[in-house]
PDB file of N, CA and C in Angstrom:
ATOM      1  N   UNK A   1       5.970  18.572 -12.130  1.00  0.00           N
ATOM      2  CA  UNK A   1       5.558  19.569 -11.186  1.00  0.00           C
ATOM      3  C   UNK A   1       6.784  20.323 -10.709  1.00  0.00           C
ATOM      4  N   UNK A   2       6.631  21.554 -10.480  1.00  0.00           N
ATOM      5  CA  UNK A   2       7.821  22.311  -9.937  1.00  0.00           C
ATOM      6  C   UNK A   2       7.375  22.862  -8.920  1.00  0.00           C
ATOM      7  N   UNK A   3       8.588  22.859  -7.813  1.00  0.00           N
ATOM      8  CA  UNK A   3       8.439  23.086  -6.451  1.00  0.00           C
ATOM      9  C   UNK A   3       9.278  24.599  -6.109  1.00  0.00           C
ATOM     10  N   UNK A   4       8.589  25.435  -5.412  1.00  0.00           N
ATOM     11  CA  UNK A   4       9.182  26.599  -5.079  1.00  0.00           C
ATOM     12  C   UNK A   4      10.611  26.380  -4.123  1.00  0.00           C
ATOM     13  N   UNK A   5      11.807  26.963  -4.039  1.00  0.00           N
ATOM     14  CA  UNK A   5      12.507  27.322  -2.924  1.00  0.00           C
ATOM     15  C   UNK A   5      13.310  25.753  -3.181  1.00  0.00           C
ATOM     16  N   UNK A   6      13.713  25.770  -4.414  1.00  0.00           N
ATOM     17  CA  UNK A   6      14.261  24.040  -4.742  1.00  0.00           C
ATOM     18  C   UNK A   6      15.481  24.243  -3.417  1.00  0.00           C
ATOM     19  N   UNK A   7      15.996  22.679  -4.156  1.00  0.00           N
ATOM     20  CA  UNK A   7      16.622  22.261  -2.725  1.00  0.00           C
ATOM     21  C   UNK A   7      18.239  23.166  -3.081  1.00  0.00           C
ATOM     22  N   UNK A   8      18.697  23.419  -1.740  1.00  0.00           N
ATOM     23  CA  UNK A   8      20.253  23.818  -1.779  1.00  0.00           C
ATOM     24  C   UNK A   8      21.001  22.929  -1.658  1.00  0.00           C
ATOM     25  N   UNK A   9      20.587  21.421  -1.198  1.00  0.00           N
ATOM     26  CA  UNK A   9      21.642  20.264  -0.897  1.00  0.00           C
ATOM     27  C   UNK A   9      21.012  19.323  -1.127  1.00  0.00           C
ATOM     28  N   UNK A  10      21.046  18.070  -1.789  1.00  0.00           N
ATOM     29  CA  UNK A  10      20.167  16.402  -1.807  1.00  0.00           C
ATOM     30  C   UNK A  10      21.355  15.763  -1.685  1.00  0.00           C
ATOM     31  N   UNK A  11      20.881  14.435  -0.326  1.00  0.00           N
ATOM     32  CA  UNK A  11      22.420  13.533  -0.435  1.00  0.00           C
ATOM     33  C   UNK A  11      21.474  12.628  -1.176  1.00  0.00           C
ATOM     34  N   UNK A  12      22.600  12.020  -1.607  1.00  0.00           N
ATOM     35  CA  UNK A  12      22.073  10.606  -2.498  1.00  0.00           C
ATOM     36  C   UNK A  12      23.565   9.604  -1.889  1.00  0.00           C
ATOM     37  N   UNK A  13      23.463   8.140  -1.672  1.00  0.00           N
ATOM     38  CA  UNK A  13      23.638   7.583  -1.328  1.00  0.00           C
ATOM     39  C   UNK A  13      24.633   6.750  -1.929  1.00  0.00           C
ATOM     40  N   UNK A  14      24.457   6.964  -3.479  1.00  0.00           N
ATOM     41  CA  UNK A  14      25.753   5.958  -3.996  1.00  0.00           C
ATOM     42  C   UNK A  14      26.859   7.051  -4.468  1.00  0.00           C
ATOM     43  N   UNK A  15      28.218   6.182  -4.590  1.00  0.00           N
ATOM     44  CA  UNK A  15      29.623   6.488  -4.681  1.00  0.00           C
ATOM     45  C   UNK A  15      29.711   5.521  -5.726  1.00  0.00           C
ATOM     46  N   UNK A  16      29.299   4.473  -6.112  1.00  0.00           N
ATOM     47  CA  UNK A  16      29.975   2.991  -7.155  1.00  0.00           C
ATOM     48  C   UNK A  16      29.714   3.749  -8.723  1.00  0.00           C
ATOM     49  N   UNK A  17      30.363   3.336  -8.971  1.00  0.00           N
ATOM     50  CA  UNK A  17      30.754   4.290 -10.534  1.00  0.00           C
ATOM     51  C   UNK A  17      29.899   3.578 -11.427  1.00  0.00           C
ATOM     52  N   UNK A  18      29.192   1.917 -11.274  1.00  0.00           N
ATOM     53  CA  UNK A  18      28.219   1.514 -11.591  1.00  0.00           C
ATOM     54  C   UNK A  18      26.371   2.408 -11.507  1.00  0.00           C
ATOM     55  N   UNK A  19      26.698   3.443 -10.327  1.00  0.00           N
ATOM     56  CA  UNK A  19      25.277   4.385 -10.071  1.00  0.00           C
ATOM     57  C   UNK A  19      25.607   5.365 -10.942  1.00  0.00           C
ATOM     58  N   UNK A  20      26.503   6.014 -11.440  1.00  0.00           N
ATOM     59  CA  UNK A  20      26.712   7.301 -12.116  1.00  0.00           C
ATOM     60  C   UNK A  20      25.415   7.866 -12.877  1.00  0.00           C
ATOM     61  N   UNK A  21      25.075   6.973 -13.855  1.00  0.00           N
ATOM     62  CA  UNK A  21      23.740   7.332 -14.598  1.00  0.00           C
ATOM     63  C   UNK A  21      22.389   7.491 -14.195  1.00  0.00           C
ATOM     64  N   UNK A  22      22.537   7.013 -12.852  1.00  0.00           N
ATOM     65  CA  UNK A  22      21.356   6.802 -11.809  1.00  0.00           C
ATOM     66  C   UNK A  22      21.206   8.111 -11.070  1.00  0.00           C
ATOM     67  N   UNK A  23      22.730   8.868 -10.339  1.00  0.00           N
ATOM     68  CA  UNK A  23      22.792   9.851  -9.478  1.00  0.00           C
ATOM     69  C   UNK A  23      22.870  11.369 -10.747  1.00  0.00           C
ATOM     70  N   UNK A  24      23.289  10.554 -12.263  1.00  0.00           N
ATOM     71  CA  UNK A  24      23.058  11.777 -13.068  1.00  0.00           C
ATOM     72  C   UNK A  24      21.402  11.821 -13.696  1.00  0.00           C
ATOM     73  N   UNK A  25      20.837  11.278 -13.541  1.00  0.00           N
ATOM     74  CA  UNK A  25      19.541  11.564 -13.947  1.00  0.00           C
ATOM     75  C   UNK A  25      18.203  11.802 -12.651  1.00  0.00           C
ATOM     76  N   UNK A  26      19.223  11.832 -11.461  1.00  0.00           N
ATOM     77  CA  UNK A  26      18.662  12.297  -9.658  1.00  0.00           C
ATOM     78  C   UNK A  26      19.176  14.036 -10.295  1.00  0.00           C
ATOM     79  N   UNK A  27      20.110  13.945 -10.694  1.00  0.00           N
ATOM     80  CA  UNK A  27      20.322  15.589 -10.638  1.00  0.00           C
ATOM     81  C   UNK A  27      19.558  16.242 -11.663  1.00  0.00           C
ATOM     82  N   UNK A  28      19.102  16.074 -12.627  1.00  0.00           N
ATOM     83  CA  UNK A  28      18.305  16.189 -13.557  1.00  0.00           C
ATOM     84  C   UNK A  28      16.831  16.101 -13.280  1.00  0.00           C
ATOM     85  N   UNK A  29      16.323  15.552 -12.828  1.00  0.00           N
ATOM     86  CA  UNK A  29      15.142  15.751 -11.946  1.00  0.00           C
ATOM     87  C   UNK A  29      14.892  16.492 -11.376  1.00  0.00           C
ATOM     88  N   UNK A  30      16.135  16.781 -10.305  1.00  0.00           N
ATOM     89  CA  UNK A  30      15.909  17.572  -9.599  1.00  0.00           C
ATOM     90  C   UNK A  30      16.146  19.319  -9.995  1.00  0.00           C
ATOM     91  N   UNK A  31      17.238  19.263 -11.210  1.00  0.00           N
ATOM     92  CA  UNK A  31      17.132  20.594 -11.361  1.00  0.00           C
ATOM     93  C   UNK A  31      15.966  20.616 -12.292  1.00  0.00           C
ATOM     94  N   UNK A  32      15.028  20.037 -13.086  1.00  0.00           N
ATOM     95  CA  UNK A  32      14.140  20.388 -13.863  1.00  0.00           C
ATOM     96  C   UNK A  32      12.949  20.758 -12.434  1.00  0.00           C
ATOM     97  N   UNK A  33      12.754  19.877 -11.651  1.00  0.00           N
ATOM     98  CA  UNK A  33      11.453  20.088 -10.763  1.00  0.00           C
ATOM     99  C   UNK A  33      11.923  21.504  -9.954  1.00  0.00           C
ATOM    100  N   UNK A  34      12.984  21.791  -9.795  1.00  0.00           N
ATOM    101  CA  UNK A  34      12.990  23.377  -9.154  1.00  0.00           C
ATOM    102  C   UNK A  34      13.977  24.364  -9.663  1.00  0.00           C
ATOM    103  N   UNK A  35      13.755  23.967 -11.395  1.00  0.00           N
ATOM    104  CA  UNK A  35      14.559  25.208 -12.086  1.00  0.00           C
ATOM    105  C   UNK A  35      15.661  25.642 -11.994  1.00  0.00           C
ATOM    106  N   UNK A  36      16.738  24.683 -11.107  1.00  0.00           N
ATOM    107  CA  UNK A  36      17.763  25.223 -10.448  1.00  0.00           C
ATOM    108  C   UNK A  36      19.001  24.304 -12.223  1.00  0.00           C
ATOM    109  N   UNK A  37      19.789  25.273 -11.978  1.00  0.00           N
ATOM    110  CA  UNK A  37      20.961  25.133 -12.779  1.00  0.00           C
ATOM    111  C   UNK A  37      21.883  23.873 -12.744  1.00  0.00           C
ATOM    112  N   UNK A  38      21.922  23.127 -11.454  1.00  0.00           N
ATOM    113  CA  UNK A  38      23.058  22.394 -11.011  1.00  0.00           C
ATOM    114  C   UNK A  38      22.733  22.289  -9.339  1.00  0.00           C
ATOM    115  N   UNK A  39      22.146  21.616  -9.334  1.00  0.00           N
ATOM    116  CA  UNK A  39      21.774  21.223  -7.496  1.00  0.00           C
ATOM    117  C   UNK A  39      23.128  20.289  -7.037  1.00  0.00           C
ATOM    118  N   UNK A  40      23.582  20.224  -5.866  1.00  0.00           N
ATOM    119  CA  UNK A  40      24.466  19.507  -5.378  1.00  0.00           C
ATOM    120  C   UNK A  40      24.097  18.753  -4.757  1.00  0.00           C
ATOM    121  N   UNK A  41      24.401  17.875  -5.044  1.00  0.00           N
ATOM    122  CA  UNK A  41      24.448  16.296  -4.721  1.00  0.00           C
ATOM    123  C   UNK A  41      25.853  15.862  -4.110  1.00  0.00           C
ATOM    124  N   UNK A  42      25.552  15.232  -2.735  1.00  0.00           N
ATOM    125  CA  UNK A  42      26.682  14.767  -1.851  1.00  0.00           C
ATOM    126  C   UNK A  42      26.268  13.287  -1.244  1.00  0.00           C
ATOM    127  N   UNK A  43      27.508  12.680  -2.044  1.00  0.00           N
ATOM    128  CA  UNK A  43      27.488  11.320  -1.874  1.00  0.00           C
ATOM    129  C   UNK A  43      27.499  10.806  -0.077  1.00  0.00           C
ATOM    130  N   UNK A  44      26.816  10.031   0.368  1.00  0.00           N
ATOM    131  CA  UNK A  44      26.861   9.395   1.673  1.00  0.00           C
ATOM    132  C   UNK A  44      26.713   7.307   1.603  1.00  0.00           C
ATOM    133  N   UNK A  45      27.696   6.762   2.174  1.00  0.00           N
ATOM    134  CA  UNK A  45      27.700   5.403   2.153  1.00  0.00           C
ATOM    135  C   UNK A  45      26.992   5.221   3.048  1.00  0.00           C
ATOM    136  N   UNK A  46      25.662   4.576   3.123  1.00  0.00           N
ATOM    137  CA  UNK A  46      24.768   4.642   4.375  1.00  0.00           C
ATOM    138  C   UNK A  46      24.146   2.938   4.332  1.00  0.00           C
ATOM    139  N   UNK A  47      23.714   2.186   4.913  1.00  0.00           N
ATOM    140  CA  UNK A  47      23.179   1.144   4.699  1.00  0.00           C
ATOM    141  C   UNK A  47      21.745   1.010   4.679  1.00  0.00           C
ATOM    142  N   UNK A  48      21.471  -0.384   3.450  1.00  0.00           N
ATOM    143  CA  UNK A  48      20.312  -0.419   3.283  1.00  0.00           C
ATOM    144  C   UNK A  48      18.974  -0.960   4.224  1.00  0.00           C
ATOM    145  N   UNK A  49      19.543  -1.670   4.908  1.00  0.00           N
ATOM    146  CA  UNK A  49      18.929  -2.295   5.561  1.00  0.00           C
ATOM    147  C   UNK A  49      17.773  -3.724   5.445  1.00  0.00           C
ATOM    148  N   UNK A  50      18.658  -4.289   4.104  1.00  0.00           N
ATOM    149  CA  UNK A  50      18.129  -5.058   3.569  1.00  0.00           C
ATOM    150  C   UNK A  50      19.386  -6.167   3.021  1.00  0.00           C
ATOM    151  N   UNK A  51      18.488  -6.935   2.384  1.00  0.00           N
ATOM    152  CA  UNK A  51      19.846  -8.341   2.253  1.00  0.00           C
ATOM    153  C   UNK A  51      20.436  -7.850   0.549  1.00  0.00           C
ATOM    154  N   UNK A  52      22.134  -8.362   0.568  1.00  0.00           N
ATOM    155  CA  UNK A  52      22.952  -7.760  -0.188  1.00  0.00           C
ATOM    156  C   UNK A  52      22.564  -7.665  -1.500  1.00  0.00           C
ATOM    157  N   UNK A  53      21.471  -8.923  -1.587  1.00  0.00           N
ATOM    158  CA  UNK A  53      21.158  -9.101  -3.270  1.00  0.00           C
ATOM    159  C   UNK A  53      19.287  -8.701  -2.674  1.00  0.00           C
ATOM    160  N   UNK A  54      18.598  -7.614  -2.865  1.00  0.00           N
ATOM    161  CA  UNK A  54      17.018  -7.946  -2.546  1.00  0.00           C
ATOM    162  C   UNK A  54      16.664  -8.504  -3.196  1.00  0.00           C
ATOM    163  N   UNK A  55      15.366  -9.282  -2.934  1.00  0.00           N
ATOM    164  CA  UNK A  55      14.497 -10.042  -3.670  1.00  0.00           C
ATOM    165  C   UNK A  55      12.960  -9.556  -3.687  1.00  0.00           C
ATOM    166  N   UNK A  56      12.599  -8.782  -4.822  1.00  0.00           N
ATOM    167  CA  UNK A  56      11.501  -8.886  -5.198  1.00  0.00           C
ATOM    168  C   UNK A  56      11.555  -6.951  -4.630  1.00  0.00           C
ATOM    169  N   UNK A  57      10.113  -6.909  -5.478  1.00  0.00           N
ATOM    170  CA  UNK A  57      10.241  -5.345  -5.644  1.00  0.00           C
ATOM    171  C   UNK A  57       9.790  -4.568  -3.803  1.00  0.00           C
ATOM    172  N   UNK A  58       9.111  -5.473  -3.389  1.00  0.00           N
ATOM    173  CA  UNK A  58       9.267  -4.565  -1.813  1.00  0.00           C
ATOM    174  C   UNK A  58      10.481  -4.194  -0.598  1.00  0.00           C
ATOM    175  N   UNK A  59      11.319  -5.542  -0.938  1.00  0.00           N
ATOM    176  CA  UNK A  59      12.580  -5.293  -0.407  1.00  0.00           C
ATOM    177  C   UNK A  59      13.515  -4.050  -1.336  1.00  0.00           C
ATOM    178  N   UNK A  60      13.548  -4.331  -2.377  1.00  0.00           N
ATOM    179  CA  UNK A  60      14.461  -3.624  -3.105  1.00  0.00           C
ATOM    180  C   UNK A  60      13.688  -1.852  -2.545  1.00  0.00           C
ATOM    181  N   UNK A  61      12.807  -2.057  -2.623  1.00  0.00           N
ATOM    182  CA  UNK A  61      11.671  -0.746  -2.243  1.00  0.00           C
ATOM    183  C   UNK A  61      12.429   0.028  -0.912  1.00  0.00           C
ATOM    184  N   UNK A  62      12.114  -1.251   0.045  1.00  0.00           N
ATOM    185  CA  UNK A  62      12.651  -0.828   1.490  1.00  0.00           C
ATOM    186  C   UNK A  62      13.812  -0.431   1.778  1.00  0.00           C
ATOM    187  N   UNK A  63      14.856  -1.359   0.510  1.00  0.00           N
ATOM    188  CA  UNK A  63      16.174  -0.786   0.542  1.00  0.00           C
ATOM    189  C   UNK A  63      16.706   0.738   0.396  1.00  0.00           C
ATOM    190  N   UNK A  64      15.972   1.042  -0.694  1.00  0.00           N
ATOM    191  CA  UNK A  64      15.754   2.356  -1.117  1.00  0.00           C
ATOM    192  C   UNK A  64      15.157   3.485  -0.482  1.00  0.00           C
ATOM    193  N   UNK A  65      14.164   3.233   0.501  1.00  0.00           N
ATOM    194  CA  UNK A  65      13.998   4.347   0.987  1.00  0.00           C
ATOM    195  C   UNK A  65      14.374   4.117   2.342  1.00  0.00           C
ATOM    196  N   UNK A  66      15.096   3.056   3.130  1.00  0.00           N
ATOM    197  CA  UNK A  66      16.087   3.090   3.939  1.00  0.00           C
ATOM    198  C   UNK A  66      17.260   4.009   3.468  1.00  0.00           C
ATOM    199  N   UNK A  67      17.905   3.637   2.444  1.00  0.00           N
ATOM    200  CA  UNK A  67      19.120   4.849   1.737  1.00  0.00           C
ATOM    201  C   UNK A  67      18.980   6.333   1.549  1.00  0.00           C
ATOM    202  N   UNK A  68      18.117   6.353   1.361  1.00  0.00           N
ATOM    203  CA  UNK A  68      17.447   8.202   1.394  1.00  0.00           C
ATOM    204  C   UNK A  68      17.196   8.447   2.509  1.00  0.00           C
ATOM    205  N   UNK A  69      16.124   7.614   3.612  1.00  0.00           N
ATOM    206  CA  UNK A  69      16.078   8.444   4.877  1.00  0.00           C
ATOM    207  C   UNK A  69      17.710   8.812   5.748  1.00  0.00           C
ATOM    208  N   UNK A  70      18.511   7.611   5.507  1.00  0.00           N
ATOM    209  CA  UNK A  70      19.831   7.529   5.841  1.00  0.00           C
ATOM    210  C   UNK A  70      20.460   8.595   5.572  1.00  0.00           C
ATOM    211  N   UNK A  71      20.280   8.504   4.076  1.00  0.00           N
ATOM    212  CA  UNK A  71      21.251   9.923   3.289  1.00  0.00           C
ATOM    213  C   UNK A  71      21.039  11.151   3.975  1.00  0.00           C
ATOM    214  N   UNK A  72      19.462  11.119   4.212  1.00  0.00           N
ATOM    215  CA  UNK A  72      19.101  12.876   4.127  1.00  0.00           C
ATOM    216  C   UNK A  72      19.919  12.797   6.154  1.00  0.00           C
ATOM    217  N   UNK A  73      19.543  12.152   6.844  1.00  0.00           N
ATOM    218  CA  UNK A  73      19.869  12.407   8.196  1.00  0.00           C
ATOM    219  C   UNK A  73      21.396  12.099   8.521  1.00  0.00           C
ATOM    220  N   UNK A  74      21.906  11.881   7.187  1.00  0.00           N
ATOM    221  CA  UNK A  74      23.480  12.011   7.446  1.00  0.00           C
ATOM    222  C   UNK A  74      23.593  13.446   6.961  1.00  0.00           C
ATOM    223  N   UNK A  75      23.484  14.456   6.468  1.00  0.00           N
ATOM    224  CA  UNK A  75      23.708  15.393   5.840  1.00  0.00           C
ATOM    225  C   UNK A  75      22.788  16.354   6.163  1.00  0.00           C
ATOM    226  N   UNK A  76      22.782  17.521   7.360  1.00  0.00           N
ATOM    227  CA  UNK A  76      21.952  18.348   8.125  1.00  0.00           C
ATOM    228  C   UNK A  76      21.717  19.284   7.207  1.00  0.00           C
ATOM    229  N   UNK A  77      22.843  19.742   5.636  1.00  0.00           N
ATOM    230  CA  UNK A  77      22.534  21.019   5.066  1.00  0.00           C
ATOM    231  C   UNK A  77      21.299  20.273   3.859  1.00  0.00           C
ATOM    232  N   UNK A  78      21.227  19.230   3.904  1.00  0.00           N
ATOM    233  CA  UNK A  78      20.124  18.577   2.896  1.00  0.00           C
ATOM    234  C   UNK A  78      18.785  18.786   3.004  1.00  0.00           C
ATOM    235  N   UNK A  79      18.420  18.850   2.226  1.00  0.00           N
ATOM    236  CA  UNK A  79      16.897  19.103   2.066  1.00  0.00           C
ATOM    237  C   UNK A  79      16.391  18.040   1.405  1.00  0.00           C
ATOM    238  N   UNK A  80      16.731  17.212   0.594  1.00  0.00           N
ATOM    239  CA  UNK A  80      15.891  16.074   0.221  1.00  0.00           C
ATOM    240  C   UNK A  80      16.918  14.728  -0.210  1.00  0.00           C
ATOM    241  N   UNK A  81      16.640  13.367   0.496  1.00  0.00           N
ATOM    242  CA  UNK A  81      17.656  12.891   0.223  1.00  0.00           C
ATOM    243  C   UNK A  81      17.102  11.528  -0.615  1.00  0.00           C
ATOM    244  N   UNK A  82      18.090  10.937  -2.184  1.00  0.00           N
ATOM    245  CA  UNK A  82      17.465  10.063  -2.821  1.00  0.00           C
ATOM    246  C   UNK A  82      18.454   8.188  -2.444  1.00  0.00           C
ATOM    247  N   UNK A  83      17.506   7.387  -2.696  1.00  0.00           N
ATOM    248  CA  UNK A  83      18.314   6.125  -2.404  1.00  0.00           C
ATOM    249  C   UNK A  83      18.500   5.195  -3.114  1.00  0.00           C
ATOM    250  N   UNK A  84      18.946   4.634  -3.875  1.00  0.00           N
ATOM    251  CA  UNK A  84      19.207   3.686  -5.083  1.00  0.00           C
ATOM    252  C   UNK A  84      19.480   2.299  -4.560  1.00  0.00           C
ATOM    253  N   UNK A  85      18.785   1.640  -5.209  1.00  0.00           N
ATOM    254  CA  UNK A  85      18.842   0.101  -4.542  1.00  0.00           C
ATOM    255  C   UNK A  85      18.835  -0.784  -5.685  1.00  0.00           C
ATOM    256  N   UNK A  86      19.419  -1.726  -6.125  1.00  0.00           N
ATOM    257  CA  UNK A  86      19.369  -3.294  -6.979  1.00  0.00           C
ATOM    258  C   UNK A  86      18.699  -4.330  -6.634  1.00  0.00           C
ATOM    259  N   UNK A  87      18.059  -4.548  -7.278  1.00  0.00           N
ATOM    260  CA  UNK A  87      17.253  -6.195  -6.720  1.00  0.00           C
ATOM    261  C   UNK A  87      17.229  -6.671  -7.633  1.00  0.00           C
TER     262      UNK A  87
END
């Protein structure tokens, strides 16, 4: 689905050079769903709010969209923010 008026800013949450393929296929998404060339993505260290290793797919869940709500309300020029979590 493609969304009108794509985003001018998405924070995403990881910096670990272990996420790279994770935050490069967030940008890819995102420029396919709003046609945009190269969306910017700005890293934010935010916490998950969950335990270091999660267990089981609802924590890892919660982790994750703890990290995005985090991301996006660390970063006022953002418009949509994504969160990556391990369990």
């Amino acid at each position: 689905r493609r969304f009108e008026g794509g985003p001018r800013e998405t924070s995403a949450r990881e910096r670990e050079p272990g996420r790279v393929a994770q935050v490069a296929a967030a940008r890819r998404a995102f420029a396919r769903a709003f046609d945009a060339a190269e969306p910017t993505i700005t890293a934010h260290d935010v916490p998950s709010g969950v335990s270091d290793q999660p267990w089981g797919d609802d924590e890892t869940r919660t982790g994750a969209l703890n990290r995005a709500r985090r991301a996006l309300a660390a970063d006022p020029a953002a418009a949509y923010g994504v969160g990556l979590e391990g369990g």
